[in-house]
C-alpha atoms as a PDB file:
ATOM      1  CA  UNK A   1      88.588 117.832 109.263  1.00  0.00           C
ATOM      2  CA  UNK A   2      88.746 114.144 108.661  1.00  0.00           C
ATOM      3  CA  UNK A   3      89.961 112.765 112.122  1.00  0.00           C
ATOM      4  CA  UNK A   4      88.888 108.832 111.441  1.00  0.00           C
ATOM      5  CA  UNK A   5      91.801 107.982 109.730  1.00  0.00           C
ATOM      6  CA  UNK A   6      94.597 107.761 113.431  1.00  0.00           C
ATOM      7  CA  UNK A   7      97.873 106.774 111.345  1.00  0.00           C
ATOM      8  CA  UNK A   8      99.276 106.360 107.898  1.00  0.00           C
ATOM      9  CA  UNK A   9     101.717 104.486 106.719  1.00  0.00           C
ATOM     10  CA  UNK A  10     103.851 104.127 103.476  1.00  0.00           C
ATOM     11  CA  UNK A  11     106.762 101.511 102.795  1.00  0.00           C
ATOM     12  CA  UNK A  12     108.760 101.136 100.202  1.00  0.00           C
ATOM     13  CA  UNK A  13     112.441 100.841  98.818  1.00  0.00           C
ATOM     14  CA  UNK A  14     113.392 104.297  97.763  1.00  0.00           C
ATOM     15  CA  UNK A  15     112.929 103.605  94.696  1.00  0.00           C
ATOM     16  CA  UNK A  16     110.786 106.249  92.329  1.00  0.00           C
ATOM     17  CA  UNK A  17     108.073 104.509  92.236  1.00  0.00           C
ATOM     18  CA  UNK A  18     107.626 104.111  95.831  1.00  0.00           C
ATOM     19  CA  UNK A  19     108.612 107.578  96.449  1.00  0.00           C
ATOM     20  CA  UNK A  20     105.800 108.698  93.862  1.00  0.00           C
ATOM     21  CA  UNK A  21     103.148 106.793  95.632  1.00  0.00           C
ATOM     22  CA  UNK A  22     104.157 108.485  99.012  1.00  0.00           C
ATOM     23  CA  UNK A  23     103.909 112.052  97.679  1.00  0.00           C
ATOM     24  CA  UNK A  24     100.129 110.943  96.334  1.00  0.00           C
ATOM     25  CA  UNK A  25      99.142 109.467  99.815  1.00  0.00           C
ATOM     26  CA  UNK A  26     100.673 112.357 101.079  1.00  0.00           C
ATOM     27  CA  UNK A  27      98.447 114.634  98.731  1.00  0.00           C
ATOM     28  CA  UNK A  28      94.925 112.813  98.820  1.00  0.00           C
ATOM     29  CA  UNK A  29      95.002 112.856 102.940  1.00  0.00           C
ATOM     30  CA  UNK A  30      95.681 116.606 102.134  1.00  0.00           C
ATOM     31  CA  UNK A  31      93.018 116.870 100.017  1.00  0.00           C
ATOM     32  CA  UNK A  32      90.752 115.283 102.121  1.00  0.00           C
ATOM     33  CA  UNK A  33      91.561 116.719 105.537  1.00  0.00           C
ATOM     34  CA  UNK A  34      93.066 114.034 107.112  1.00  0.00           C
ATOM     35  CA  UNK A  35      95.229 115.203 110.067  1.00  0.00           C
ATOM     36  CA  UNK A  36      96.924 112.010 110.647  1.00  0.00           C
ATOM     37  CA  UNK A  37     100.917 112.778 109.401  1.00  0.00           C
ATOM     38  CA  UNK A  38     101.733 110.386 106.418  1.00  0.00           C
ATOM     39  CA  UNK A  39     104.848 108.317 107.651  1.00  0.00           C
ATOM     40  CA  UNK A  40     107.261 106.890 105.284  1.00  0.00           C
ATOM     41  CA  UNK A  41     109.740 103.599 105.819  1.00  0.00           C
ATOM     42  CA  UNK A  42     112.016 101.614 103.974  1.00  0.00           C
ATOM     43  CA  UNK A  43     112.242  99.175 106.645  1.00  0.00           C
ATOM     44  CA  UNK A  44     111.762  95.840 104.601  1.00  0.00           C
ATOM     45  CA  UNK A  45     111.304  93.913 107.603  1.00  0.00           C
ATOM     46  CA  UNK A  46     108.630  96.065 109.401  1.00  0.00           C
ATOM     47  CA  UNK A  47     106.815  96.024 105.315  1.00  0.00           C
ATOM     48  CA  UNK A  48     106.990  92.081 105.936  1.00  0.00           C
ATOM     49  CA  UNK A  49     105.349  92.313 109.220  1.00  0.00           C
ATOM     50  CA  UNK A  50     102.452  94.017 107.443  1.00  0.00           C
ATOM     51  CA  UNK A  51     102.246  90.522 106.070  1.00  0.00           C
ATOM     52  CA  UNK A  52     102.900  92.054 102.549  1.00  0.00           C
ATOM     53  CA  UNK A  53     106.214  90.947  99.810  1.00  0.00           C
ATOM     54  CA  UNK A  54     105.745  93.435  97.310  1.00  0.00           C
ATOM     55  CA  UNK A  55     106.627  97.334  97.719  1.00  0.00           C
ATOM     56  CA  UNK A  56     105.278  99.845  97.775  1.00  0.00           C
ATOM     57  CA  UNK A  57     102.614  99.326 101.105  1.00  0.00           C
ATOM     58  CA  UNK A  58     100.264 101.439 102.371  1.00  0.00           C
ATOM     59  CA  UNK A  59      99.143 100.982 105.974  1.00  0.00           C
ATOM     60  CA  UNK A  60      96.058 102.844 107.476  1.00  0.00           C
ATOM     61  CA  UNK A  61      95.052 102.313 110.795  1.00  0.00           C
ATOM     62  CA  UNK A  62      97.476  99.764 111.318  1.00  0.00           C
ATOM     63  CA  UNK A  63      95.676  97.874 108.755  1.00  0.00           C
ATOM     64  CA  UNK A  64      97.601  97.227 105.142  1.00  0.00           C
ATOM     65  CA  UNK A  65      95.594  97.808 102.912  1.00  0.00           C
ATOM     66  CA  UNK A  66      97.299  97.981  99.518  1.00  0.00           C
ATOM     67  CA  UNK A  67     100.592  96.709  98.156  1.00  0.00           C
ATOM     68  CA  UNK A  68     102.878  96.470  95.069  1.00  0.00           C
ATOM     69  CA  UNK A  69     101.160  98.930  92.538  1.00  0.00           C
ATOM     70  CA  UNK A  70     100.594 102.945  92.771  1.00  0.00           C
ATOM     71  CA  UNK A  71      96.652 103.597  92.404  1.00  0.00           C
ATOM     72  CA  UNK A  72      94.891 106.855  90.593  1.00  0.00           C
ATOM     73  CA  UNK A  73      94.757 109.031  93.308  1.00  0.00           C
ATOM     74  CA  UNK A  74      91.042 109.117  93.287  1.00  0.00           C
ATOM     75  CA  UNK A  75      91.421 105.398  94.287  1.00  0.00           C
ATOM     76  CA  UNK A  76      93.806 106.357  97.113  1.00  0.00           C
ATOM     77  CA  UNK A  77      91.346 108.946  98.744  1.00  0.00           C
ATOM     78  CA  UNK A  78      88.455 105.740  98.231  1.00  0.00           C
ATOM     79  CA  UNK A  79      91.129 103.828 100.591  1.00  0.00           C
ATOM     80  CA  UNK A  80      91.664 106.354 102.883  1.00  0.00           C
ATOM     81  CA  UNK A  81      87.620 106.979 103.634  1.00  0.00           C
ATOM     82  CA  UNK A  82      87.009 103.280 103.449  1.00  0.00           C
ATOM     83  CA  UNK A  83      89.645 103.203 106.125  1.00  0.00           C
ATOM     84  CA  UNK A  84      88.175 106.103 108.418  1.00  0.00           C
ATOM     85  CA  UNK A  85      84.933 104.653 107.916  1.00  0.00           C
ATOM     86  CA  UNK A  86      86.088 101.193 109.115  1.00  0.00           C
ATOM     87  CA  UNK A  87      88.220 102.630 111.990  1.00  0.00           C
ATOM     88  CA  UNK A  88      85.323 104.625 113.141  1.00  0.00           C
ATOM     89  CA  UNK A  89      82.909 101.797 113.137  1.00  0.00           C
ATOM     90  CA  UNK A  90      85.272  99.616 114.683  1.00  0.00           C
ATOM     91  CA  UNK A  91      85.551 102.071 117.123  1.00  0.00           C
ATOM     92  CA  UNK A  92      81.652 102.732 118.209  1.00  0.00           C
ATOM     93  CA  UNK A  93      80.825  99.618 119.237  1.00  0.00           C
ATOM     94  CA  UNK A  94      79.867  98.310 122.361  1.00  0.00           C
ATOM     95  CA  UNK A  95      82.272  96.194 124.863  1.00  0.00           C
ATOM     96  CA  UNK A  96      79.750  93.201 124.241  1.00  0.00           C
ATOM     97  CA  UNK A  97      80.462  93.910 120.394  1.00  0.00           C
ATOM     98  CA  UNK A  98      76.955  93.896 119.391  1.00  0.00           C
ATOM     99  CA  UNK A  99      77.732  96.238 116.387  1.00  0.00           C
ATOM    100  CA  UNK A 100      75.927  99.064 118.500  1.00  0.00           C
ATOM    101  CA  UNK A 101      76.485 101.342 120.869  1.00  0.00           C
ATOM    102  CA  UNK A 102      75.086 100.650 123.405  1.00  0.00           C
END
């Protein structure tokens, strides 16, 4: 099980398009064993705080990381584990940030 990835985000308008790219974000963190639950908003202003403009978003970690197209869902799962592997290194390092754990 892929526990790197903490939270996932989508945001969008309701439109089809949006709703499309949820349901693949949804199904790549299946696919790769992600246990985080894949949240979906249409909150336009908490999409702006992401510091995005263009729908849909997808937020991983807290961390936007795409906006305003729908990927392959081979390049969604590459975002995801990017993302875990980010979060995780993040994550190991030492209070004097050395990049090691110390």
């Amino acid at each position: 099980m892929n526990n790197k990835v903490k939270s996932i985000q989508v945001f969008g308008s309701n439109c089809p398009t949006c709703k499309k790219f949820y349901e693949l974000v949804k199904l790549a963190a299946r696919e790769l064993n992600i246990d985080a639950e894949v949240e979906y908003s249409s909150d336009i202003q908490k999409m702006l705080d992401t510091g995005m403009m263009s729908s849909p978003v997808l937020v991983v970690n807290g961390k936007a990381i795409i906006s305003g197209r729908v990927p392959s869902i081979e390049k969604i799962k590459g975002l995801l584990d990017a993302s875990g592997k980010e979060f995780e290194s993040r994550h190991n390092k030492c209070a004097c940030s050395c990049h090691k754990i110390c």
